[in-house]
N, C-alpha and C. Protein backbone atom coordinates (compact mmCIF):
# COMPACT_ATOMS: atom_id res chain seq x y z
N UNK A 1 127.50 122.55 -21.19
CA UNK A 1 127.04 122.49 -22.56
C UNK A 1 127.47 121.16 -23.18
N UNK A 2 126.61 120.22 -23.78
CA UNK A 2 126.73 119.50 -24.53
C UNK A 2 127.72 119.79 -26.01
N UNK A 3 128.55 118.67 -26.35
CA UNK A 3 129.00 119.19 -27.23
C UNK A 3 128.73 118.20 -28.58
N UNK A 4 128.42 118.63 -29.86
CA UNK A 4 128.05 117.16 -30.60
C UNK A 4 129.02 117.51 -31.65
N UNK A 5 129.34 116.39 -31.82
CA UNK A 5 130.27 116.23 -33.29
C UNK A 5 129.65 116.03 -34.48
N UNK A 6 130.27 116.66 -35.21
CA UNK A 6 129.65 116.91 -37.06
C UNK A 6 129.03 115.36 -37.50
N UNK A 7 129.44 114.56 -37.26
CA UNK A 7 128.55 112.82 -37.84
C UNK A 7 127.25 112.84 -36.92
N UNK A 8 127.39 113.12 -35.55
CA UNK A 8 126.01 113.33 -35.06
C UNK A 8 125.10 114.37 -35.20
N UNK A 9 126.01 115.31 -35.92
CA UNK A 9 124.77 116.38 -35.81
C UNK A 9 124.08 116.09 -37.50
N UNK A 10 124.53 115.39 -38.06
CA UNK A 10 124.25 114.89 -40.05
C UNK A 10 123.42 113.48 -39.27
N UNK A 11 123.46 113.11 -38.71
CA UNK A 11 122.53 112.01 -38.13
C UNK A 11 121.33 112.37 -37.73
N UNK A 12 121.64 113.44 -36.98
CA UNK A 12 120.32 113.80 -36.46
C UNK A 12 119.48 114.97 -37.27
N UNK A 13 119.67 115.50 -38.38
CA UNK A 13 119.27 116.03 -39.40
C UNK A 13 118.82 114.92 -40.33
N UNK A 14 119.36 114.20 -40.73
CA UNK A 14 119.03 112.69 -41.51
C UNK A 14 117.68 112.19 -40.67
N UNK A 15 118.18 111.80 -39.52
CA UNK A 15 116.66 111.65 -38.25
C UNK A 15 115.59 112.63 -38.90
N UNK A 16 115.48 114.11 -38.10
CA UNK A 16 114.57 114.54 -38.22
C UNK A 16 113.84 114.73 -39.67
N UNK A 17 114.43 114.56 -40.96
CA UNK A 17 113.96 114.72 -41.91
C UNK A 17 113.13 113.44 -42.29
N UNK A 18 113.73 112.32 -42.18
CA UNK A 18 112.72 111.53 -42.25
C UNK A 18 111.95 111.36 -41.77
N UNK A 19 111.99 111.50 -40.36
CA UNK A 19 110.74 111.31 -39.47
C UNK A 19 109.38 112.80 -40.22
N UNK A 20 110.11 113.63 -40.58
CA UNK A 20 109.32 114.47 -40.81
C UNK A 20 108.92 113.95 -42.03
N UNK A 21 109.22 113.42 -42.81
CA UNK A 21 108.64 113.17 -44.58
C UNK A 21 107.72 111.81 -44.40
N UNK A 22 107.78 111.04 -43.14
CA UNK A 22 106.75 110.13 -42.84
C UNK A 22 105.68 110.93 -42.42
N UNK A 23 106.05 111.99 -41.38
CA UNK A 23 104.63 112.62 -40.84
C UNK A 23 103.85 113.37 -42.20
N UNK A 24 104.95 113.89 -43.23
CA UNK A 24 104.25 114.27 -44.40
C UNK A 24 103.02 113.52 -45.35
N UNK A 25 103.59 112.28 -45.06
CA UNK A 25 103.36 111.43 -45.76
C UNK A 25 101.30 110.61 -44.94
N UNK A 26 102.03 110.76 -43.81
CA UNK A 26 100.48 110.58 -43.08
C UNK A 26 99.44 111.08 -43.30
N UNK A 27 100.00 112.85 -43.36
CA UNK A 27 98.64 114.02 -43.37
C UNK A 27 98.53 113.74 -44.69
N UNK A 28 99.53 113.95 -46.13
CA UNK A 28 98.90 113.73 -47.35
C UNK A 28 97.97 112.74 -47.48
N UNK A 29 98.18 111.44 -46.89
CA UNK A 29 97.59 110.34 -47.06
C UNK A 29 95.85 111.12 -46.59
N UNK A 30 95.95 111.13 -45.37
CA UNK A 30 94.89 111.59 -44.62
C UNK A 30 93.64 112.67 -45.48
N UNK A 31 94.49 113.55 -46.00
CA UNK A 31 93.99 114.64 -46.78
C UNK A 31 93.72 114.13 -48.01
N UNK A 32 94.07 113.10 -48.80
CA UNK A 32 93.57 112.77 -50.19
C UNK A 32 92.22 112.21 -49.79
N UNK A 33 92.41 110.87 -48.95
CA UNK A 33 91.25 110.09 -48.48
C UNK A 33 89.93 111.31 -48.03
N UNK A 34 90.40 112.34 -47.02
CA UNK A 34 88.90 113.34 -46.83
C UNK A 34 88.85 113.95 -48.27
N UNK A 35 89.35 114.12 -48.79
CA UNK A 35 89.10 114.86 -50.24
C UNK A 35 87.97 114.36 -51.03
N UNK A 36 88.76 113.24 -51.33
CA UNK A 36 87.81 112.46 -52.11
C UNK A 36 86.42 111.93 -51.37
N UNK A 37 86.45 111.13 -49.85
CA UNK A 37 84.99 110.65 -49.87
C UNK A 37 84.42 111.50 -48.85
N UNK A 38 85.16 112.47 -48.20
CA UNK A 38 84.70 113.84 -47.35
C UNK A 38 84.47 113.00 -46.06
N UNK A 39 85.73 112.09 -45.72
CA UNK A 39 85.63 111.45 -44.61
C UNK A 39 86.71 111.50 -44.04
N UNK A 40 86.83 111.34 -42.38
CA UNK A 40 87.93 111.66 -42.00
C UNK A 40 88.34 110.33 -41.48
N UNK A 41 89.10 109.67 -42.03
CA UNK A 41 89.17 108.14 -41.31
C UNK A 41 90.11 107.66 -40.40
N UNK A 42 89.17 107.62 -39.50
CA UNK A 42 90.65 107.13 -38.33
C UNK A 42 91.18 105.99 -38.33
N UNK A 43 90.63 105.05 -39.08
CA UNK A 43 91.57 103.38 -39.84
C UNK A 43 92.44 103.82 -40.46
N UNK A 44 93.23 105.05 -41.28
CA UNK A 44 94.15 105.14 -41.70
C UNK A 44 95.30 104.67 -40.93
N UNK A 45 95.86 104.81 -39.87
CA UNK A 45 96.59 104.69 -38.87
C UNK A 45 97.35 103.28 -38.53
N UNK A 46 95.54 102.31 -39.04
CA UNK A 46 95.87 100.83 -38.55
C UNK A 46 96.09 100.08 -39.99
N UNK A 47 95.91 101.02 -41.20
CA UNK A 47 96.20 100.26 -42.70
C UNK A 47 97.70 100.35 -42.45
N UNK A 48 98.06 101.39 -42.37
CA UNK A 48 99.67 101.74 -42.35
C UNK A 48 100.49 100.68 -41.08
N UNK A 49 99.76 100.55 -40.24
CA UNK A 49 100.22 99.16 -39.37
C UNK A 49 100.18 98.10 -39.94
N UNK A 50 99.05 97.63 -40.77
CA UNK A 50 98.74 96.25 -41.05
C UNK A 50 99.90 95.83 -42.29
N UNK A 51 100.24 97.31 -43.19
CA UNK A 51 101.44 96.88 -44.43
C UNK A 51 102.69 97.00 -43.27
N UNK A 52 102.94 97.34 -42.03
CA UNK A 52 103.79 97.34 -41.81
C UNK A 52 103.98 96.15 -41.55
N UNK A 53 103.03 95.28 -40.97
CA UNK A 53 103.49 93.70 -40.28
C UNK A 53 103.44 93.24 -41.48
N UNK A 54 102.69 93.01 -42.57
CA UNK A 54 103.20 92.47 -44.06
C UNK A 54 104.22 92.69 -44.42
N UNK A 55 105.01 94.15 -44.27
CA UNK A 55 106.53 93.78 -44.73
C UNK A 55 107.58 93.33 -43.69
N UNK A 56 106.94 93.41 -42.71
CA UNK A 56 108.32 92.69 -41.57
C UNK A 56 108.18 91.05 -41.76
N UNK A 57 106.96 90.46 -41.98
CA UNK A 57 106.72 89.24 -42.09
C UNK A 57 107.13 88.73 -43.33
N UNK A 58 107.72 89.52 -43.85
CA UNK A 58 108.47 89.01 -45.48
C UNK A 58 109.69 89.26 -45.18
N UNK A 59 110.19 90.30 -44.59
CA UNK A 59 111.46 90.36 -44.50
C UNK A 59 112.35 89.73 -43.56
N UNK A 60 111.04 88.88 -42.39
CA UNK A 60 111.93 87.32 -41.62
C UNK A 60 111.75 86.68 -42.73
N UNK A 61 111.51 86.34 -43.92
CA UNK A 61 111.22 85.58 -44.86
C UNK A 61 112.68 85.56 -45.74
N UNK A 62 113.27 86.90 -45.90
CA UNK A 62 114.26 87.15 -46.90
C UNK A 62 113.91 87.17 -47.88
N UNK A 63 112.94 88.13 -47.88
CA UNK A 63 112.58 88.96 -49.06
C UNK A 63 112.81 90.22 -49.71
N UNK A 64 113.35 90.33 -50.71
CA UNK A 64 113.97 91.60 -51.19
C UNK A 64 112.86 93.01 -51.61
N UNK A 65 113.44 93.83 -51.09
CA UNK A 65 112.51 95.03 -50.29
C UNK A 65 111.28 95.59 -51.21
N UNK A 66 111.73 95.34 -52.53
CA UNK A 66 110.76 95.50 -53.79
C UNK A 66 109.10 94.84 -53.68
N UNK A 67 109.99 93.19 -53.24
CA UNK A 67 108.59 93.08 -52.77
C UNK A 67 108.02 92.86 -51.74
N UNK A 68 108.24 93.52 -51.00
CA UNK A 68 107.79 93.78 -49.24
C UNK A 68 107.01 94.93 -49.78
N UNK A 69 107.55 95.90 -50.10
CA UNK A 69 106.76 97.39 -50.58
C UNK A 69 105.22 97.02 -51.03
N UNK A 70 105.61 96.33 -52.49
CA UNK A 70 104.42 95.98 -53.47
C UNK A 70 103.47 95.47 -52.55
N UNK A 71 103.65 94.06 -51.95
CA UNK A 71 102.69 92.99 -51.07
C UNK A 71 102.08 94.06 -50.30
N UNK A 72 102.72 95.17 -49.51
CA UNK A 72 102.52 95.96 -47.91
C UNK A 72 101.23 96.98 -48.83
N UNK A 73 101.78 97.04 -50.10
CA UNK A 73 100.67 98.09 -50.60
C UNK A 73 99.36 97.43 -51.21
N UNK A 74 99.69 96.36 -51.62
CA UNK A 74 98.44 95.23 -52.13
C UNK A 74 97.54 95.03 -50.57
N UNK A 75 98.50 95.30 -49.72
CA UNK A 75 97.62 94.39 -48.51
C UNK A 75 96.76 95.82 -47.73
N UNK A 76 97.50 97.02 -48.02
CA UNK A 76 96.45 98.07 -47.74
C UNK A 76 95.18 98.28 -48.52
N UNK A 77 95.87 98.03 -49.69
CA UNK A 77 94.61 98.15 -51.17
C UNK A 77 93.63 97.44 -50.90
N UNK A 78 93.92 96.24 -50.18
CA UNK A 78 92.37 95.32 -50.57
C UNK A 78 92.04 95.28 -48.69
N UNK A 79 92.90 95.59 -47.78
CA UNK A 79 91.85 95.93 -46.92
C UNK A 79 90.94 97.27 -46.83
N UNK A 80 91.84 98.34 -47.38
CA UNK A 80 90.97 99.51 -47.74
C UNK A 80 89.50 99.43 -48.15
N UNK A 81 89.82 98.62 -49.63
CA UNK A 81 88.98 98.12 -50.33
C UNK A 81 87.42 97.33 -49.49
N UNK A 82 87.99 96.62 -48.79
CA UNK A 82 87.15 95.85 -47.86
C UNK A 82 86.37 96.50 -46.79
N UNK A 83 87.08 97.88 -45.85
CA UNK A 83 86.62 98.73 -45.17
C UNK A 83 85.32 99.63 -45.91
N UNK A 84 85.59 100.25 -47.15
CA UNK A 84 84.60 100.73 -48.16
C UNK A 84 83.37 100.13 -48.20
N UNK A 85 83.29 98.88 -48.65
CA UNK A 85 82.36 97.96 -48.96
C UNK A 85 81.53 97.66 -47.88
N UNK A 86 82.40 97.39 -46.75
CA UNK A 86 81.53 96.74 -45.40
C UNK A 86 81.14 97.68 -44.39
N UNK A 87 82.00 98.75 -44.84
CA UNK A 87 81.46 99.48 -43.48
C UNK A 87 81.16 101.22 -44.08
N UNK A 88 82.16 101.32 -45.11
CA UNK A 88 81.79 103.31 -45.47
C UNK A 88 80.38 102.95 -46.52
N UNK A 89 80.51 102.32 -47.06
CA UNK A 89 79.98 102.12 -48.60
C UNK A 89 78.36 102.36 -47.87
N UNK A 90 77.74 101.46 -47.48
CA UNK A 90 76.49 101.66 -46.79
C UNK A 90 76.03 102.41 -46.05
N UNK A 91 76.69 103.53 -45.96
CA UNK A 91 76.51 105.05 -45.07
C UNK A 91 76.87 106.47 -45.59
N UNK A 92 76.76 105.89 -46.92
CA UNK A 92 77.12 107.08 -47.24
C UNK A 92 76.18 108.34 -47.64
N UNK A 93 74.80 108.02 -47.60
CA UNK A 93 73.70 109.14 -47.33
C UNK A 93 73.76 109.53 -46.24
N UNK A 94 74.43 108.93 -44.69
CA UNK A 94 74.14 109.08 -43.05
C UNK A 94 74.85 110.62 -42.80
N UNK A 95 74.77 110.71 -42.02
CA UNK A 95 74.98 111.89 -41.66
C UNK A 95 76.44 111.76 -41.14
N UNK A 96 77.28 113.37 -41.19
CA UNK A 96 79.07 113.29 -40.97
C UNK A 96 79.21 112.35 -39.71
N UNK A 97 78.63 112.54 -38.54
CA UNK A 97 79.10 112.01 -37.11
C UNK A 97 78.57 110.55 -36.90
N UNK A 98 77.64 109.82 -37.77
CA UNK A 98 77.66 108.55 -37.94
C UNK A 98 78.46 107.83 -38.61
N UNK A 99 79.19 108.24 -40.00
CA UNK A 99 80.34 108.01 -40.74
C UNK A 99 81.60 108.42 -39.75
N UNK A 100 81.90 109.34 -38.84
CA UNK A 100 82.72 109.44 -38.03
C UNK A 100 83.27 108.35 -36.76
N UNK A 101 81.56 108.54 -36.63
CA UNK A 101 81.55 106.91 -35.71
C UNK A 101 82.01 105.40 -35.94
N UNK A 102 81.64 105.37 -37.26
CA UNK A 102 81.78 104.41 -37.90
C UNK A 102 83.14 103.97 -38.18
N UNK A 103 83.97 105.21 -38.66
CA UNK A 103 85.33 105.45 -38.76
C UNK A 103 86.28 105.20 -37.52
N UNK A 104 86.07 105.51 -36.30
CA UNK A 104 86.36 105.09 -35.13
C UNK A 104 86.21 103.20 -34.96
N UNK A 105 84.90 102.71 -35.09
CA UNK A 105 85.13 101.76 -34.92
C UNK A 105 85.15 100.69 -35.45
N UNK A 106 85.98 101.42 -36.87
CA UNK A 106 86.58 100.16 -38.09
C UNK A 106 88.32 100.05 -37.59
N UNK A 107 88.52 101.46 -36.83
CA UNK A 107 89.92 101.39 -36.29
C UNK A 107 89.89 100.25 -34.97
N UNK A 108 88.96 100.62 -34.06
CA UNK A 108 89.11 99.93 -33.00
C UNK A 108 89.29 98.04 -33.21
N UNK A 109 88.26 97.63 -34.56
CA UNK A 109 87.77 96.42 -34.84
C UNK A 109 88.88 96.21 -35.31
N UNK A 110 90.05 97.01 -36.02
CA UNK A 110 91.69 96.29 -36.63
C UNK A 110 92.91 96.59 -36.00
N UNK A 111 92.43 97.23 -34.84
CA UNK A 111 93.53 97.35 -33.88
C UNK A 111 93.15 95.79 -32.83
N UNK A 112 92.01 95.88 -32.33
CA UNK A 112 91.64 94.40 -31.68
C UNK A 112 92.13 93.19 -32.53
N UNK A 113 92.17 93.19 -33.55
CA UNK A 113 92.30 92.13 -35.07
C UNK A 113 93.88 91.85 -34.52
N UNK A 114 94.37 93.32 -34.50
CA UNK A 114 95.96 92.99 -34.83
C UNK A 114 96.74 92.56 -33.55
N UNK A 115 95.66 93.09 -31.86
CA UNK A 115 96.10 92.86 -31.28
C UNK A 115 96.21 90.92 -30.62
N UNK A 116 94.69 90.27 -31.43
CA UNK A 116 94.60 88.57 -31.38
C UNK A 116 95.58 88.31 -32.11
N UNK A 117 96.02 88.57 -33.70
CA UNK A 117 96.96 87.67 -33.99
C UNK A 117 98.56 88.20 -34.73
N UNK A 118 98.62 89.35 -33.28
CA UNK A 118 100.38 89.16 -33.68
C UNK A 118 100.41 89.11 -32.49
């Protein structure tokens, strides 16, 4: 039998809770976005990547975390923004599994994006 001591076992409760209030944080995300445009978007995944390299790329910068947050959320906002326009916005009479499709490969087109330039 393994034996763990009281700081590791408050560590690993600390662990799993956060990890769990991020996964919370995914599906809410996930679930507002189908709410509102009754789409299920699988680019969610790669917005939440793209603020992530915006705030690591500020924080080799020495930038204080306030505004790593703000920038990481400006930089989801207006690619969001940009995904809408160019690719949901003009399909939105099409039918669910063409908007699905579509949704697939706005992910694939910013996962390829992210994989040329980081």
């Amino acid at each position: 039998m393994i034996a763990i001591s009281g700081d590791e076992l408050v560590q690993q409760l600390v662990n799993a809770l956060s990890l769990g209030a991020i996964y919370a944080l995914f599906a809410l995300g996930l679930a507002v976005v189908f709410s509102v445009m009754g789409l299920l978007n699988f680019a969610y995944g790669e917005l939440v990547t793209v603020a992530g390299y915006a705030m690591m790329m500020l924080a080799r910068e020495g930038a204080p975390f306030w505004l790593m947050a703000l920038v990481a959320v400006l930089v989801a906002v207006v690619i969001s923004m940009a995904m809408e326009f160019v690719a949901f916005r003009p399909l939105r009479s099409a039918s669910p599994v063409v908007r699905l499709f579509t949704s697939f490969a706005v992910a694939v087109i910013i996962q390829n994006l992210i994989r040329q330039f980081v």
